[in-house]
PDB file of N, CA and C in Angstrom:
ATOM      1  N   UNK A   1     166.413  33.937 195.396  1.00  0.00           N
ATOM      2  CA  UNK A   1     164.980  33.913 195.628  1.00  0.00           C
ATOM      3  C   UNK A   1     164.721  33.955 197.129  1.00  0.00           C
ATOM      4  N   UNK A   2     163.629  34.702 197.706  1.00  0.00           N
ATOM      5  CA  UNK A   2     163.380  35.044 198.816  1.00  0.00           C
ATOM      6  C   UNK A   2     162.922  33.407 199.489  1.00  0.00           C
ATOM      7  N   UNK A   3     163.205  33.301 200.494  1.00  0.00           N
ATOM      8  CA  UNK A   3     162.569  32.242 201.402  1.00  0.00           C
ATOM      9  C   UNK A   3     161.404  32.366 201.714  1.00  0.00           C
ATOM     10  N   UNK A   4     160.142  31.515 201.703  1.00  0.00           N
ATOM     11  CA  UNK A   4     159.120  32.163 201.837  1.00  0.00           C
ATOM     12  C   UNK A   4     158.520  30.831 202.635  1.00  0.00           C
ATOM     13  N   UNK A   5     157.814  31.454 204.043  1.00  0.00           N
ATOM     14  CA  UNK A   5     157.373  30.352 204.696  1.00  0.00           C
ATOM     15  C   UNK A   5     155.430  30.620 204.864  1.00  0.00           C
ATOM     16  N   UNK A   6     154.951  30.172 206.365  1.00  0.00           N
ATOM     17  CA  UNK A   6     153.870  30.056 206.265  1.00  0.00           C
ATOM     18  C   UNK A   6     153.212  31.248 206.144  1.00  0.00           C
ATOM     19  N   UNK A   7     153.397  32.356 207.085  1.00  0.00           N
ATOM     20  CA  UNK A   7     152.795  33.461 206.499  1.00  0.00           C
ATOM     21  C   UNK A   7     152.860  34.428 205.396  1.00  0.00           C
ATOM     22  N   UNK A   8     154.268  33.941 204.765  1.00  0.00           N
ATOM     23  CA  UNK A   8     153.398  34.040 203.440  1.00  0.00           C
ATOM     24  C   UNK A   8     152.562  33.735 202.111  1.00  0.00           C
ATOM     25  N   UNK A   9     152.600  32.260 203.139  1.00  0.00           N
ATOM     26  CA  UNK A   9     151.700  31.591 201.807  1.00  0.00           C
ATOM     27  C   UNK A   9     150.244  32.156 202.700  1.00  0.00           C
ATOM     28  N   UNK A  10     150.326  32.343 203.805  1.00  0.00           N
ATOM     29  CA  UNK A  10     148.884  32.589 203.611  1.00  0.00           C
ATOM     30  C   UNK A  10     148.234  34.256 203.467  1.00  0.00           C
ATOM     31  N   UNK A  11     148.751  35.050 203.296  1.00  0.00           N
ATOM     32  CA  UNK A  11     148.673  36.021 202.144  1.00  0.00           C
ATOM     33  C   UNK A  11     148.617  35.961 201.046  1.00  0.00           C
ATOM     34  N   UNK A  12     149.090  35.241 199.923  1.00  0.00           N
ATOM     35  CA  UNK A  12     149.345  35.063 199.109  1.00  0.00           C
ATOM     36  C   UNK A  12     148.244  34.152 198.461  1.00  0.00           C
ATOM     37  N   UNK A  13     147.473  33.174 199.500  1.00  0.00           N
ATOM     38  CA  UNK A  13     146.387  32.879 199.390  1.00  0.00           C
ATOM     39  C   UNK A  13     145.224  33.729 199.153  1.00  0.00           C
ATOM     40  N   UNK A  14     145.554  34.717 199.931  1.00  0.00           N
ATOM     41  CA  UNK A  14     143.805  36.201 199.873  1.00  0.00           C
ATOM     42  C   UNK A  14     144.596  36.613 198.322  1.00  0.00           C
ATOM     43  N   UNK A  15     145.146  35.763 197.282  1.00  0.00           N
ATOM     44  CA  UNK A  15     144.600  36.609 195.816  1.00  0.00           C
ATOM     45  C   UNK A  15     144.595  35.437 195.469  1.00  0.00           C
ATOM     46  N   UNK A  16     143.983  35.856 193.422  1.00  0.00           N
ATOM     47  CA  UNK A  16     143.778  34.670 192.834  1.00  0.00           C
ATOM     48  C   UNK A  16     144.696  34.147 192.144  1.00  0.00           C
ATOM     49  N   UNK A  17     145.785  34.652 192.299  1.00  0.00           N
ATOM     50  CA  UNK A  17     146.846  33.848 191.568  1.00  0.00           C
ATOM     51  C   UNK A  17     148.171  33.817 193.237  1.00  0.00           C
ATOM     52  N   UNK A  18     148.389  32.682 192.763  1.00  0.00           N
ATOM     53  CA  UNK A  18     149.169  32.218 193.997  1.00  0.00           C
ATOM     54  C   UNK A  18     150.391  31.331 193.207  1.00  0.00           C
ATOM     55  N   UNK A  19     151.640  32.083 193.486  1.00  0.00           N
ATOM     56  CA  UNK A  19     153.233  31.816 193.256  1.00  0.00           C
ATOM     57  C   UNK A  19     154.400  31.817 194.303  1.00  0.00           C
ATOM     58  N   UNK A  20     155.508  31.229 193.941  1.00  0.00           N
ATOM     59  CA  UNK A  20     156.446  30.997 194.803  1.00  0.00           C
ATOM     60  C   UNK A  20     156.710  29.753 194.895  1.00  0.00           C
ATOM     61  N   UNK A  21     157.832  29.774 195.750  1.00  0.00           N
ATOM     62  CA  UNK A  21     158.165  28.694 196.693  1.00  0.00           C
ATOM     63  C   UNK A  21     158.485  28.353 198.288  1.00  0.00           C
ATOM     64  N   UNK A  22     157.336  27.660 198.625  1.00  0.00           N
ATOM     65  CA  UNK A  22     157.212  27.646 199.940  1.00  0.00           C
ATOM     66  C   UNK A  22     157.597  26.878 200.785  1.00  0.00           C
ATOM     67  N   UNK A  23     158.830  27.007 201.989  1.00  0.00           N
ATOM     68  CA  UNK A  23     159.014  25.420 202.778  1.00  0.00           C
ATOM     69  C   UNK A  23     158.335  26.103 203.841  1.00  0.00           C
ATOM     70  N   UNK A  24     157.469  24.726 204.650  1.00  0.00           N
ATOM     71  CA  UNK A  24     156.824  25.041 205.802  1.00  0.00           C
ATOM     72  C   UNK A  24     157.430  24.007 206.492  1.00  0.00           C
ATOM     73  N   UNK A  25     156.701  24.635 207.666  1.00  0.00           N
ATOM     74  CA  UNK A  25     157.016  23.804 209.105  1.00  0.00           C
ATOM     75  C   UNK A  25     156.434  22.458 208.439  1.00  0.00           C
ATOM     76  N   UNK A  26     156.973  21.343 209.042  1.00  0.00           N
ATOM     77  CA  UNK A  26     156.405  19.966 208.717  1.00  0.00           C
ATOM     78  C   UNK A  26     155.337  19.438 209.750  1.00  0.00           C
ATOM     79  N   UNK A  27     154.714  20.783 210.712  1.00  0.00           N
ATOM     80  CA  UNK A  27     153.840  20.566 211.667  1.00  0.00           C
ATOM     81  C   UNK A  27     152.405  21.298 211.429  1.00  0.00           C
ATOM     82  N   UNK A  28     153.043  22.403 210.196  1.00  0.00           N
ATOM     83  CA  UNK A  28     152.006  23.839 210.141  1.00  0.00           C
ATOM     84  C   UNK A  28     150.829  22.665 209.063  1.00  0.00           C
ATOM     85  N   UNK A  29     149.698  23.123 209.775  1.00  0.00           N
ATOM     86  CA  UNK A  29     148.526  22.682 209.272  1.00  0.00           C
ATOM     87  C   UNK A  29     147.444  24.014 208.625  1.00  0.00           C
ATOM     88  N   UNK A  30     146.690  23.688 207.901  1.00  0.00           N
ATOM     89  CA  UNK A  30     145.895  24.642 207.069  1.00  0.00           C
ATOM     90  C   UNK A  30     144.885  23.784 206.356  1.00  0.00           C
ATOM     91  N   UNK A  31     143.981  23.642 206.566  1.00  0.00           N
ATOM     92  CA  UNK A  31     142.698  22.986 206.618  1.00  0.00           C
ATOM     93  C   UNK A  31     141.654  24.074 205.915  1.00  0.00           C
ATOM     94  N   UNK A  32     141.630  24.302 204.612  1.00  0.00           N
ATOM     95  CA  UNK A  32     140.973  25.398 203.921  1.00  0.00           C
ATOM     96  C   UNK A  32     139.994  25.168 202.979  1.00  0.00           C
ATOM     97  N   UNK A  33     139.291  25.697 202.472  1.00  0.00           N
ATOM     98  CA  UNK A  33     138.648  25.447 201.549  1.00  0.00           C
ATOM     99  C   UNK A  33     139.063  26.546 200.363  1.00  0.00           C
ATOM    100  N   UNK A  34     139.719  26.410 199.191  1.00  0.00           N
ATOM    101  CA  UNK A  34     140.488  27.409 198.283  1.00  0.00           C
ATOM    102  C   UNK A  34     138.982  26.676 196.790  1.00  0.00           C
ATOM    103  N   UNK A  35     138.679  28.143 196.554  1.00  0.00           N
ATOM    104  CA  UNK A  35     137.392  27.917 195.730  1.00  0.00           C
ATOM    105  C   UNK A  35     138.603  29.329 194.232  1.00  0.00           C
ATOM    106  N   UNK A  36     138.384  28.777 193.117  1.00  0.00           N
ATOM    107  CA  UNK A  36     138.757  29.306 191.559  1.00  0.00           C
ATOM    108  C   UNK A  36     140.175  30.003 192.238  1.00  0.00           C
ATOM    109  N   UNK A  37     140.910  29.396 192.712  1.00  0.00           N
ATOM    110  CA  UNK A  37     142.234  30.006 192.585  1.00  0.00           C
ATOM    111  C   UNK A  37     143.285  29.636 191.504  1.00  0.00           C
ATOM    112  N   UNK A  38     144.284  30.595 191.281  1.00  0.00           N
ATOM    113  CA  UNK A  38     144.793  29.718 189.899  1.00  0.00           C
ATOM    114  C   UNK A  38     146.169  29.993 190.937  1.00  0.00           C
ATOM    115  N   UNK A  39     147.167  28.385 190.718  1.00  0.00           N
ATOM    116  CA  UNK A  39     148.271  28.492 191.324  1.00  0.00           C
ATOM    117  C   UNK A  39     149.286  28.105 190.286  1.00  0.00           C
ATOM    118  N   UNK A  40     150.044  28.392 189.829  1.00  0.00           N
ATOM    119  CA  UNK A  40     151.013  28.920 189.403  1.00  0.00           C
ATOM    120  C   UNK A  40     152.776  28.886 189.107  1.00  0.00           C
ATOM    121  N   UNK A  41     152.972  27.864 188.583  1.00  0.00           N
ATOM    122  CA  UNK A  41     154.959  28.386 189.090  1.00  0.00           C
ATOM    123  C   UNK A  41     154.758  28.250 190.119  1.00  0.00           C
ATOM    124  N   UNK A  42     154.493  27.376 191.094  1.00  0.00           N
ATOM    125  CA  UNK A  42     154.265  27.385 192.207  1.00  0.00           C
ATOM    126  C   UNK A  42     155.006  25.591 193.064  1.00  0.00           C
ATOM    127  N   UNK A  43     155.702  25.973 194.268  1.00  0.00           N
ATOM    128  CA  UNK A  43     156.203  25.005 195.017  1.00  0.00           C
ATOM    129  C   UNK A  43     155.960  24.968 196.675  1.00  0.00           C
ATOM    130  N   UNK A  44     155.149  23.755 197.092  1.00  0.00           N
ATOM    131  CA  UNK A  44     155.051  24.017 198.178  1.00  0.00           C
ATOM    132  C   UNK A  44     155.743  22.718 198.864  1.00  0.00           C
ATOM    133  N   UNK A  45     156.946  22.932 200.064  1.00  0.00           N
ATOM    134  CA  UNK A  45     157.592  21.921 200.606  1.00  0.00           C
ATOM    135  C   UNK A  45     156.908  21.806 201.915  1.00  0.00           C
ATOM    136  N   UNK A  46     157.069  20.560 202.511  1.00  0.00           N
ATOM    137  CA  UNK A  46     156.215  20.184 203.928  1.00  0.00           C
ATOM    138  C   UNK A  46     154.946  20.567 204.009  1.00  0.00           C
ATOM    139  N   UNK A  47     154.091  20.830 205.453  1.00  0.00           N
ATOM    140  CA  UNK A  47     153.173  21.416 205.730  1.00  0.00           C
ATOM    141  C   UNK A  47     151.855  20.271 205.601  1.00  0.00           C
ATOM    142  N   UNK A  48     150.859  20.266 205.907  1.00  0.00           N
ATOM    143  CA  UNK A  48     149.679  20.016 205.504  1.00  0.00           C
ATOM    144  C   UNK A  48     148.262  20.670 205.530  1.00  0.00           C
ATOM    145  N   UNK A  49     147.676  19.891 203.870  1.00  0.00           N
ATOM    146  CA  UNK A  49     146.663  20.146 203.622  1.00  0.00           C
ATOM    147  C   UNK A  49     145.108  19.565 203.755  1.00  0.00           C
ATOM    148  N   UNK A  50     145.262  18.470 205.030  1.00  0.00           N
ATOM    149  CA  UNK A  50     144.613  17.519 205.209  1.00  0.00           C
ATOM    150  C   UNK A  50     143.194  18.129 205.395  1.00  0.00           C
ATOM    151  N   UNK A  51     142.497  17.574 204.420  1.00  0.00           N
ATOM    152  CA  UNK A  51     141.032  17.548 204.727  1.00  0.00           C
ATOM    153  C   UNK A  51     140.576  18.750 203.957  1.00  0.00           C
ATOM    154  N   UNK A  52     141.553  19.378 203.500  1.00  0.00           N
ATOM    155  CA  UNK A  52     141.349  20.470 202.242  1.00  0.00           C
ATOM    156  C   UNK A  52     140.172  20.450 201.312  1.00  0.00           C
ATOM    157  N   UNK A  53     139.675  21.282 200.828  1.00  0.00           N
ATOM    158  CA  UNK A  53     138.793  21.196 199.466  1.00  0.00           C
ATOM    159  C   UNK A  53     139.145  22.440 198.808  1.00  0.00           C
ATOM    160  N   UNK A  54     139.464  21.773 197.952  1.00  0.00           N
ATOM    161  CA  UNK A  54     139.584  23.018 196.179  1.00  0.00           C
ATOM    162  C   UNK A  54     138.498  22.810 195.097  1.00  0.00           C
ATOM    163  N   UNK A  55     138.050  23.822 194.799  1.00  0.00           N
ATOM    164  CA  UNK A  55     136.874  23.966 193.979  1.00  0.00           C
ATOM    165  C   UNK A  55     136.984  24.833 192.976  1.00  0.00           C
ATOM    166  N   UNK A  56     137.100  24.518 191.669  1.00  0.00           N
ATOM    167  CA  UNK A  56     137.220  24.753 190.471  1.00  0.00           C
ATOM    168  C   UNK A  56     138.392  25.745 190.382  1.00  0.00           C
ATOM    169  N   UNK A  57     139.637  24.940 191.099  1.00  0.00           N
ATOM    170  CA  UNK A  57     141.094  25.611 191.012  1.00  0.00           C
ATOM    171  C   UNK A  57     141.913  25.278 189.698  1.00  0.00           C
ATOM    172  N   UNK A  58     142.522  26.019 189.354  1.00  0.00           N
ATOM    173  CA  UNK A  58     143.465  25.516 188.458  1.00  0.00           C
ATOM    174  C   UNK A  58     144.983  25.330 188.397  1.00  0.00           C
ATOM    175  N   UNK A  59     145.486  24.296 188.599  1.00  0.00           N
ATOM    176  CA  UNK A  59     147.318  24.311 188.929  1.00  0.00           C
ATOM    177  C   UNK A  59     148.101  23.878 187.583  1.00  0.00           C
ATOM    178  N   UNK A  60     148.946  25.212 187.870  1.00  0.00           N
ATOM    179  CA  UNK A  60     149.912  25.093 186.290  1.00  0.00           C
ATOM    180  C   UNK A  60     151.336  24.977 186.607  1.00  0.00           C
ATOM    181  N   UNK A  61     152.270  24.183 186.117  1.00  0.00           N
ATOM    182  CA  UNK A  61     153.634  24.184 186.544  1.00  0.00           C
ATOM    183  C   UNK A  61     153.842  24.123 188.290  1.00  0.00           C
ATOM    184  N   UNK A  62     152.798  23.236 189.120  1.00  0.00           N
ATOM    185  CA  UNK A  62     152.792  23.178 190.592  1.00  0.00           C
ATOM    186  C   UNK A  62     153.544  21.847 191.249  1.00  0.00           C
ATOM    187  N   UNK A  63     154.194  21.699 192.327  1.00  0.00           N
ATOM    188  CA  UNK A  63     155.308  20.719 192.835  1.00  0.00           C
ATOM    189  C   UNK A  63     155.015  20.947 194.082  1.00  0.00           C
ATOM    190  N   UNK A  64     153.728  20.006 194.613  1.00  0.00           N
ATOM    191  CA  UNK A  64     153.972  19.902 195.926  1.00  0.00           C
ATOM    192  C   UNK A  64     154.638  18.504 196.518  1.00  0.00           C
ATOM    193  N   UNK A  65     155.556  19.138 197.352  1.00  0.00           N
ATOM    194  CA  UNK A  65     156.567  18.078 197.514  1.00  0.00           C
ATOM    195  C   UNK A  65     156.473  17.423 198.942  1.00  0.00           C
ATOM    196  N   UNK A  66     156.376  16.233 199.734  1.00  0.00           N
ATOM    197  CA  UNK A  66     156.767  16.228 200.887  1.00  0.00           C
ATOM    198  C   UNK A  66     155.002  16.834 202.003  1.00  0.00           C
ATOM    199  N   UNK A  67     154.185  16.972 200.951  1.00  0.00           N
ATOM    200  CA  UNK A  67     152.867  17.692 201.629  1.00  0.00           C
ATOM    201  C   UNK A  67     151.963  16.499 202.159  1.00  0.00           C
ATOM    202  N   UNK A  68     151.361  16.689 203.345  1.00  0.00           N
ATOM    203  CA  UNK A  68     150.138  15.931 203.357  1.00  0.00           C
ATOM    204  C   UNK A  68     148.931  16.454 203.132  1.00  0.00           C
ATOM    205  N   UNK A  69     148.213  15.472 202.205  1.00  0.00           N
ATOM    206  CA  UNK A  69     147.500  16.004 201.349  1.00  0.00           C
ATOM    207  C   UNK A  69     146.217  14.872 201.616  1.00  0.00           C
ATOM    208  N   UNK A  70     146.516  14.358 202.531  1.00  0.00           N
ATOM    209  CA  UNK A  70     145.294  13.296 203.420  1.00  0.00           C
ATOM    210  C   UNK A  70     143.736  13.723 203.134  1.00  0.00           C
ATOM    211  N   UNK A  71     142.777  12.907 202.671  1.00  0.00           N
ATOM    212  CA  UNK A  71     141.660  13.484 202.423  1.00  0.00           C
ATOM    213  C   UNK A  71     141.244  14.830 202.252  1.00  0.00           C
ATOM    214  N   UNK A  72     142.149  15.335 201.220  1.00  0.00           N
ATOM    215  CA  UNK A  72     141.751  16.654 200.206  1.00  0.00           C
ATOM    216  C   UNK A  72     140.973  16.136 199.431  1.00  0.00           C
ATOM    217  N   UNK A  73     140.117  16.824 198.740  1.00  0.00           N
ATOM    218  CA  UNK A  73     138.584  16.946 197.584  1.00  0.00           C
ATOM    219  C   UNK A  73     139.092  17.898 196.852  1.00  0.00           C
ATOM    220  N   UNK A  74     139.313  17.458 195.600  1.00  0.00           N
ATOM    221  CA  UNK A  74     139.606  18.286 194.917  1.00  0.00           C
ATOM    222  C   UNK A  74     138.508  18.168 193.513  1.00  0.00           C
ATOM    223  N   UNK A  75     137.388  19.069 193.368  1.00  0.00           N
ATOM    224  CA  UNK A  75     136.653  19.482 192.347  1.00  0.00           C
ATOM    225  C   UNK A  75     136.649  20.211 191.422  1.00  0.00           C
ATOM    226  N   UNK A  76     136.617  19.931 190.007  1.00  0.00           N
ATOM    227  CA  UNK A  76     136.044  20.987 189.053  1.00  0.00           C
ATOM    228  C   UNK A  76     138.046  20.963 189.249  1.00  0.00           C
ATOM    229  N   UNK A  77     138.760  20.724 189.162  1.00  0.00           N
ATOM    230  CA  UNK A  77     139.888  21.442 189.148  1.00  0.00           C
ATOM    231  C   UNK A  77     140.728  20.787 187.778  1.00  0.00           C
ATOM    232  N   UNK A  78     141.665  21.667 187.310  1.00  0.00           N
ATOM    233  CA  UNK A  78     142.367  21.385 186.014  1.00  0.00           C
ATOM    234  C   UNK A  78     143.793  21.260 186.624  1.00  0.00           C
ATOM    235  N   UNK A  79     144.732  20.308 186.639  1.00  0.00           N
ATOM    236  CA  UNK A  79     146.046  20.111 186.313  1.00  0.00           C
ATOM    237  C   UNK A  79     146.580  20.038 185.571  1.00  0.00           C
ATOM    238  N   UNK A  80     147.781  21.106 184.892  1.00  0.00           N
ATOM    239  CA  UNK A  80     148.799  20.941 183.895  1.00  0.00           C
ATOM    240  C   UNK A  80     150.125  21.202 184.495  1.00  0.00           C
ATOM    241  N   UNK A  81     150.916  19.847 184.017  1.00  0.00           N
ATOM    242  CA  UNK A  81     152.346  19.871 184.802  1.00  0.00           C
ATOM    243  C   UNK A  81     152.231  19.896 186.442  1.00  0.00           C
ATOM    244  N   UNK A  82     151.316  19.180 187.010  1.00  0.00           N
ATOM    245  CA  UNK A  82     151.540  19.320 188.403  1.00  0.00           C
ATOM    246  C   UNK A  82     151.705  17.861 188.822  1.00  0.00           C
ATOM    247  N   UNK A  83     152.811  18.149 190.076  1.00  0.00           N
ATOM    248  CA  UNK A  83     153.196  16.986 190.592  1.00  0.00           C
ATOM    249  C   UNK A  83     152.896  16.603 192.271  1.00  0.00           C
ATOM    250  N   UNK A  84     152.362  15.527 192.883  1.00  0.00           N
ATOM    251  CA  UNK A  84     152.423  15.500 194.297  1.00  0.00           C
ATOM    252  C   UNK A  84     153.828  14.576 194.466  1.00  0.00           C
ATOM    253  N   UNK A  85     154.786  14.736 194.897  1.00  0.00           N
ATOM    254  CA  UNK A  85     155.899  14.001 195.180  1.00  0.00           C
ATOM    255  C   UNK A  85     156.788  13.958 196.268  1.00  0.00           C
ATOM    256  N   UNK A  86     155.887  12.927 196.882  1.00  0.00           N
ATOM    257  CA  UNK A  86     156.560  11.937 198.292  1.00  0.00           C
ATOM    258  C   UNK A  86     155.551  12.615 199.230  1.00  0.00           C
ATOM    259  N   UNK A  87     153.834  12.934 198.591  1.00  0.00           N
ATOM    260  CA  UNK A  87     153.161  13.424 199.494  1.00  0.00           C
ATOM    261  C   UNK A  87     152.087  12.700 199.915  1.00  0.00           C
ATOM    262  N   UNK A  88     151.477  12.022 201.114  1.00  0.00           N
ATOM    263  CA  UNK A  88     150.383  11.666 201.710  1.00  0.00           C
ATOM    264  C   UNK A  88     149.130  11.849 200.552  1.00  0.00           C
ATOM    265  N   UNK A  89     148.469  10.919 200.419  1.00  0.00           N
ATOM    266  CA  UNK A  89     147.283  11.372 199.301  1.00  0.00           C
ATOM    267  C   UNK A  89     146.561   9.953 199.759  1.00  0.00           C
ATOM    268  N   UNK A  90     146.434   9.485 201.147  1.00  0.00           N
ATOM    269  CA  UNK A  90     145.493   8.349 201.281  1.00  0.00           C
ATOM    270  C   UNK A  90     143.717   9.040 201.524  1.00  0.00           C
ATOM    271  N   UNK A  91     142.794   8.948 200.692  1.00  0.00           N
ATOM    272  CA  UNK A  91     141.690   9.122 200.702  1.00  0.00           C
ATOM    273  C   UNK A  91     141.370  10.457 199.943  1.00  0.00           C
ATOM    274  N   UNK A  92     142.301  10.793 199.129  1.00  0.00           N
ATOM    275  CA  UNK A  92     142.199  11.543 198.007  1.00  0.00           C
ATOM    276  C   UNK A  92     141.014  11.542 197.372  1.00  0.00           C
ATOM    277  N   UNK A  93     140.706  12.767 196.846  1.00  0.00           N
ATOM    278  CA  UNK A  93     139.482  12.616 195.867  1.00  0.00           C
ATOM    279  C   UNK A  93     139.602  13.514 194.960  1.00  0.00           C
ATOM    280  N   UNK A  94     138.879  13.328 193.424  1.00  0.00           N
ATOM    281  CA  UNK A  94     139.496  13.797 192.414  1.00  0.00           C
ATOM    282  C   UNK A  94     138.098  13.886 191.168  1.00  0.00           C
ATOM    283  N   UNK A  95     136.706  14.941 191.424  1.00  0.00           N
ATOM    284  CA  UNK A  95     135.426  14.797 191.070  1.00  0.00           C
ATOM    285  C   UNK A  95     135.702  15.649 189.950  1.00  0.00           C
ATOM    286  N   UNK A  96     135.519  15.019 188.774  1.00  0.00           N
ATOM    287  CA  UNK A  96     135.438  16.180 187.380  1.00  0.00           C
ATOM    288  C   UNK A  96     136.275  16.805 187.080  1.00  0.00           C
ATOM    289  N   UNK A  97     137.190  16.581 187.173  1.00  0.00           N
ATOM    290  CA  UNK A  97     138.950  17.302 187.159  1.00  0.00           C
ATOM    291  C   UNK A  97     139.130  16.713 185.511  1.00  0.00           C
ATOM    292  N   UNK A  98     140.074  18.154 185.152  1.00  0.00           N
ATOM    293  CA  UNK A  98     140.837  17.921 184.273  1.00  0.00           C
ATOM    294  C   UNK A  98     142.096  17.508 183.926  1.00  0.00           C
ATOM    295  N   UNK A  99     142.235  16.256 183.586  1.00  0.00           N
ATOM    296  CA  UNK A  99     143.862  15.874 183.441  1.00  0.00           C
ATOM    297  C   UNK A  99     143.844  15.822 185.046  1.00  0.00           C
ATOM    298  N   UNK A 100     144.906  15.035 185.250  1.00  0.00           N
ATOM    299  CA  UNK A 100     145.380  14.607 186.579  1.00  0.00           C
ATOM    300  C   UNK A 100     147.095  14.928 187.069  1.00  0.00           C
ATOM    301  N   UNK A 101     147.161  14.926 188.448  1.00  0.00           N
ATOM    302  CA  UNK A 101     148.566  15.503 188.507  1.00  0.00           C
ATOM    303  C   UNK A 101     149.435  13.795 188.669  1.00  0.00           C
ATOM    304  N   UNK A 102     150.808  14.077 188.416  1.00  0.00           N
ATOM    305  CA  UNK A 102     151.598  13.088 188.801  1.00  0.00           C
ATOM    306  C   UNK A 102     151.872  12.845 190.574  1.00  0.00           C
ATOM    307  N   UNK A 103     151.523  11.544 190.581  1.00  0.00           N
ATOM    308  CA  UNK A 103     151.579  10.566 191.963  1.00  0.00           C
ATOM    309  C   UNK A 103     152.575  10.197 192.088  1.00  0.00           C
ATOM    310  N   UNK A 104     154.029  11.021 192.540  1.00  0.00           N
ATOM    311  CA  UNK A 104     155.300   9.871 192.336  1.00  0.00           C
ATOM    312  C   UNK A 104     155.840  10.462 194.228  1.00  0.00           C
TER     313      UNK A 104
END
């Protein structure tokens, strides 16, 4: 499997389905707002997503590992099989979501 770092997750972001597995820099920051994306078979190592908002996303089979994920908003969004593990999630938010991801 190809190595895939920050630029290409952020290509991979400009569609609506977003796959792979991604290690990032443990410095690279991305501060986005991701509105009906569906992610996928999808792994993202390091990096952060601090202060993020997702809006009516949907994550299926997703493993973000090692991410900071520091005051992300996450709305309207559905989790199945997704995990945050060993990632920053102080001031998390979680409005009308379906099913919830695992906190380990």
């Amino acid at each position: 499997m190809d190595d895939l770092n920050e630029r290409d997750l952020e290509k991979a972001l400009m569609q609506t389905l977003v796959t792979g597995t991604y290690t990032l820099a443990k410095n690279y920051v991305l501060d986005y707002s991701f509105k009906k994306l569906h992610f996928q078979n999808l792994k993202i190592i390091n990096g952060s997503f601090t202060c993020s908002y997702f809006e009516n996303c949907k994550f299926t089979n997703v493993i973000f590992e090692e991410v900071n994920l520091e005051e992300c908003d996450f709305v309207g969004c559905d989790f199945e099989n997704t995990t945050f593990k060993g990632c920053e999630t102080r001031n998390i938010q979680f409005v009308k979501c379906k099913h919830m991801p695992s906190i380990v």
